[in-house]
N, C-alpha and C. Protein backbone atom coordinates (compact mmCIF):
# COMPACT_ATOMS: atom_id res chain seq x y z
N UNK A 1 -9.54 0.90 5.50
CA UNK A 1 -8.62 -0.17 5.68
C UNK A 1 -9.14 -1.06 6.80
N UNK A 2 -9.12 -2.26 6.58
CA UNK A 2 -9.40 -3.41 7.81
C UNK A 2 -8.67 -4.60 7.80
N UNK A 3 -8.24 -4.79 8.90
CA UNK A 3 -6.86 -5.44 9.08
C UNK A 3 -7.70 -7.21 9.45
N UNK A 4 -6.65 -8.08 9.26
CA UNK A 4 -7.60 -9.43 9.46
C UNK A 4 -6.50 -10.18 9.65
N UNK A 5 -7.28 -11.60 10.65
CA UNK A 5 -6.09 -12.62 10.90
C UNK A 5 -5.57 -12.87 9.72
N UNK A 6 -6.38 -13.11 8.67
CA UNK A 6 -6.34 -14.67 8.07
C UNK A 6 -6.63 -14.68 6.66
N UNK A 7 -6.60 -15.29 5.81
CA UNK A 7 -7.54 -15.44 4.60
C UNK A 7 -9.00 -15.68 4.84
N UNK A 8 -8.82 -16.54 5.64
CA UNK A 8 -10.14 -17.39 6.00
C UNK A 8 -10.99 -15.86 6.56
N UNK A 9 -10.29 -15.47 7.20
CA UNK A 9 -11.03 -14.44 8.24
C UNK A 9 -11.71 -13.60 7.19
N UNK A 10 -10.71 -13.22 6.05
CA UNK A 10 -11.31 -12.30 5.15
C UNK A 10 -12.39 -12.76 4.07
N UNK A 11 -12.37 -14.00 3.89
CA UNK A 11 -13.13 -14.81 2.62
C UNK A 11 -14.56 -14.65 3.46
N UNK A 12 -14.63 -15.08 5.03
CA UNK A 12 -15.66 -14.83 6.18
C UNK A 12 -16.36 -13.24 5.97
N UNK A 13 -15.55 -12.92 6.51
CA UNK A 13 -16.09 -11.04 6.55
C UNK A 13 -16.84 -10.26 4.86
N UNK A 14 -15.70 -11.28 4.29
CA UNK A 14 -16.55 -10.29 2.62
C UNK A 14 -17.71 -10.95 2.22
N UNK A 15 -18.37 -12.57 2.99
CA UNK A 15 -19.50 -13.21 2.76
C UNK A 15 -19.92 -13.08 1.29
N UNK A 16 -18.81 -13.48 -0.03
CA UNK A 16 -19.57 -13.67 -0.98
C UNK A 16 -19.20 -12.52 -1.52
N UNK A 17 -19.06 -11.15 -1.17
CA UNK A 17 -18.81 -10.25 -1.86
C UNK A 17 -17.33 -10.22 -2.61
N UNK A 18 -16.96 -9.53 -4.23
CA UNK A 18 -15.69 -8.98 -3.84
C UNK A 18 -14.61 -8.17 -3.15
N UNK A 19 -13.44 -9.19 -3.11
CA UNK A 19 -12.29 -8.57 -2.71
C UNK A 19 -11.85 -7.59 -2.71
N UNK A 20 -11.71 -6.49 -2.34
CA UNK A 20 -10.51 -5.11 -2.82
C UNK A 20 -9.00 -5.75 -3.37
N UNK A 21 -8.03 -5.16 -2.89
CA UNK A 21 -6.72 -5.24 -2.60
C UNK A 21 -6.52 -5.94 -1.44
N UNK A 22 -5.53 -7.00 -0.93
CA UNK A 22 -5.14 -7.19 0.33
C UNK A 22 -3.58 -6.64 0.22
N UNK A 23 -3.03 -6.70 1.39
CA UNK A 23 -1.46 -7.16 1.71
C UNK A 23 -1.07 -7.73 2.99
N UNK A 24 -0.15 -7.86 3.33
CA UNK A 24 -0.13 -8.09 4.71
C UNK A 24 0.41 -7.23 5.39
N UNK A 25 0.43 -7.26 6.86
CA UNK A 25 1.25 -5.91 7.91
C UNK A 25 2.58 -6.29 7.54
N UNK A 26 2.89 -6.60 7.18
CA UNK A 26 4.68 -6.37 7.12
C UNK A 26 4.94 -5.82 5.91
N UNK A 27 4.31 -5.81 4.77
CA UNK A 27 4.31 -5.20 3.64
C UNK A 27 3.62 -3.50 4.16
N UNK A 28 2.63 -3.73 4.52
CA UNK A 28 1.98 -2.34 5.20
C UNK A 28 3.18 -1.60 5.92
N UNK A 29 3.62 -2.18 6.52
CA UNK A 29 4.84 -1.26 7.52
C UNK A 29 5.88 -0.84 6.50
N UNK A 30 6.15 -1.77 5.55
CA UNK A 30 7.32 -1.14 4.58
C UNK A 30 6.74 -0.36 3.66
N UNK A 31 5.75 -0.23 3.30
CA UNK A 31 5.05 0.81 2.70
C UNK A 31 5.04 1.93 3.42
N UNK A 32 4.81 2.36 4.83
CA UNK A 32 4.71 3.75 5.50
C UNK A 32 5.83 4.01 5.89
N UNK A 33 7.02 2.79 6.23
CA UNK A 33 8.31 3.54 6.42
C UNK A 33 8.79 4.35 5.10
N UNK A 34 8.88 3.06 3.60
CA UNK A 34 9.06 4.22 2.67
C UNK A 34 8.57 5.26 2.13
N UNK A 35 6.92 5.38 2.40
CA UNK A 35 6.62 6.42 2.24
C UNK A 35 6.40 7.70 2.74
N UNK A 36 6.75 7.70 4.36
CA UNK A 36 6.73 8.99 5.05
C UNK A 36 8.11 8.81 6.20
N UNK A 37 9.01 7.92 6.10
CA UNK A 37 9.99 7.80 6.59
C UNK A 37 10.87 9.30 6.47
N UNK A 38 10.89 10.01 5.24
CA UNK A 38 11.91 11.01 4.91
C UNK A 38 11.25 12.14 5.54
N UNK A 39 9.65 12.56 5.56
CA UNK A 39 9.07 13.47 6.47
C UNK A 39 9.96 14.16 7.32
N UNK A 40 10.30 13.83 8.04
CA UNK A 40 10.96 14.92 9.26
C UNK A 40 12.32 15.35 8.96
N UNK A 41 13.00 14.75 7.62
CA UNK A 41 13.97 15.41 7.40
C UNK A 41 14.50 16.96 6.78
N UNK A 42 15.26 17.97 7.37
CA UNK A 42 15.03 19.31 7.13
C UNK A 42 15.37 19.67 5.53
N UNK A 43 15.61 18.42 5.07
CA UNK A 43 15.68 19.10 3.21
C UNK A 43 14.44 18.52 2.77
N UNK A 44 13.32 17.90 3.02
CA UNK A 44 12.77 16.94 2.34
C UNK A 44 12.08 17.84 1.47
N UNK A 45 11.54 17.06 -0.03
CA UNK A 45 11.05 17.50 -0.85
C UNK A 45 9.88 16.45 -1.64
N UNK A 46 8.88 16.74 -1.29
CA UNK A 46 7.43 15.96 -1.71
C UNK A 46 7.84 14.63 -3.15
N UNK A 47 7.68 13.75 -2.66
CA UNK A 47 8.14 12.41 -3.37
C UNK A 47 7.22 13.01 -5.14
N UNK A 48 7.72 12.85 -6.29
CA UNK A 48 6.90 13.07 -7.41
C UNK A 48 6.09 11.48 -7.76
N UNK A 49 5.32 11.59 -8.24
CA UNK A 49 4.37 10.32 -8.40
C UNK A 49 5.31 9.35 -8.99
N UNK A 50 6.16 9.38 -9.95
CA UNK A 50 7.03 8.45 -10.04
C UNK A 50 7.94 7.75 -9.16
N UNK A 51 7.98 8.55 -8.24
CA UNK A 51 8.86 7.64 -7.02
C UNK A 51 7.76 7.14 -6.13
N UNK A 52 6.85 7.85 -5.93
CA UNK A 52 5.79 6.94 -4.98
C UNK A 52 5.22 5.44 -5.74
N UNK A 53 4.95 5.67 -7.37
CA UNK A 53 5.03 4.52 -8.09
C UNK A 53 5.82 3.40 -7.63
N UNK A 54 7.45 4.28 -8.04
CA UNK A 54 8.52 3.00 -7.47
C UNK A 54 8.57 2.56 -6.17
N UNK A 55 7.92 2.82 -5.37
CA UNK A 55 8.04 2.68 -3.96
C UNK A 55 6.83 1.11 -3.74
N UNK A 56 5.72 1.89 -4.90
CA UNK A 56 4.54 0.61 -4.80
C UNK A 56 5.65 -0.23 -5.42
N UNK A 57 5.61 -0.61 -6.77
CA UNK A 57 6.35 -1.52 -7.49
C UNK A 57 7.31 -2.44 -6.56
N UNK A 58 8.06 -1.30 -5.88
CA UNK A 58 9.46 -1.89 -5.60
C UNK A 58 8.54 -3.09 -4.20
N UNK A 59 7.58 -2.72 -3.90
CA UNK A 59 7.72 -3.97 -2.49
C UNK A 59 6.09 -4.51 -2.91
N UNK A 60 6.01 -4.89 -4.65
CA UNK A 60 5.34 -5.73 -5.07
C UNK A 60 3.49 -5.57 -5.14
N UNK A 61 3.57 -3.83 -4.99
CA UNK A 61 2.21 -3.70 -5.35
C UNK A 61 2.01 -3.42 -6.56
N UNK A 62 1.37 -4.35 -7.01
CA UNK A 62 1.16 -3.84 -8.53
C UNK A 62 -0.40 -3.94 -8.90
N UNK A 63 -0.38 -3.87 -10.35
CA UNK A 63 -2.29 -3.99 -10.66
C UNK A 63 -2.93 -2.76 -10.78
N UNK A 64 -4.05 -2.90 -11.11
CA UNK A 64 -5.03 -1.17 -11.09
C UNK A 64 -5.05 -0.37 -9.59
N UNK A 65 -4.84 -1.48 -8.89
CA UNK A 65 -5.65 -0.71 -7.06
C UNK A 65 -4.41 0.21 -6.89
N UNK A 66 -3.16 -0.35 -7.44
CA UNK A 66 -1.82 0.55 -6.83
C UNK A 66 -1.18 1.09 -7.83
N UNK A 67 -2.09 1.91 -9.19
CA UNK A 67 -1.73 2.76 -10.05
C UNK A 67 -2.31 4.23 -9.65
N UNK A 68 -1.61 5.01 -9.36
CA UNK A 68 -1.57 6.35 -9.31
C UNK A 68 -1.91 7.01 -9.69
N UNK A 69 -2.61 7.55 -9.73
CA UNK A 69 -3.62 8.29 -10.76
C UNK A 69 -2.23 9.82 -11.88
N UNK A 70 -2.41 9.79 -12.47
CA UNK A 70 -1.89 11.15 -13.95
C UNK A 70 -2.49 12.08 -13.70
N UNK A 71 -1.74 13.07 -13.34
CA UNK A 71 -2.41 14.62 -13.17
C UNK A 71 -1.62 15.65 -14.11
């Protein structure tokens, strides 16, 4: 992961190469609150890939980079 001002900053740094995935830190932060927010609670029970799915979906990650792999 590498964090960046800017677009510009990132169009700079990848010099020509492709893109990965971006998002921004405020999307990043709502991603780790919903996803390890419940952690310390004394019932918790390991999210099943379908809710970690809905968790991408729900705050607009979508596409191949934020499909989950089928086990």
């Amino acid at each position: 992961m590498n964090l960046f001002r800017s677009e510009e900053h990132i169009i700079r740094w990848l010099a020509s190469r492709e893109a990965g995935a971006t998002t921004s830190v405020v999307i990043l932060s709502a991603l780790a609150h919903s996803w390890w927010g419940d952690r310390l609670d004394p019932n918790w029970q390991p999210h099943s890939r379908e809710q970690n799915q809905s968790i991408l979906h729900g705050l607009g990650l979508v596409g191949p980079f934020w499909e989950l792999p089928r086990v």
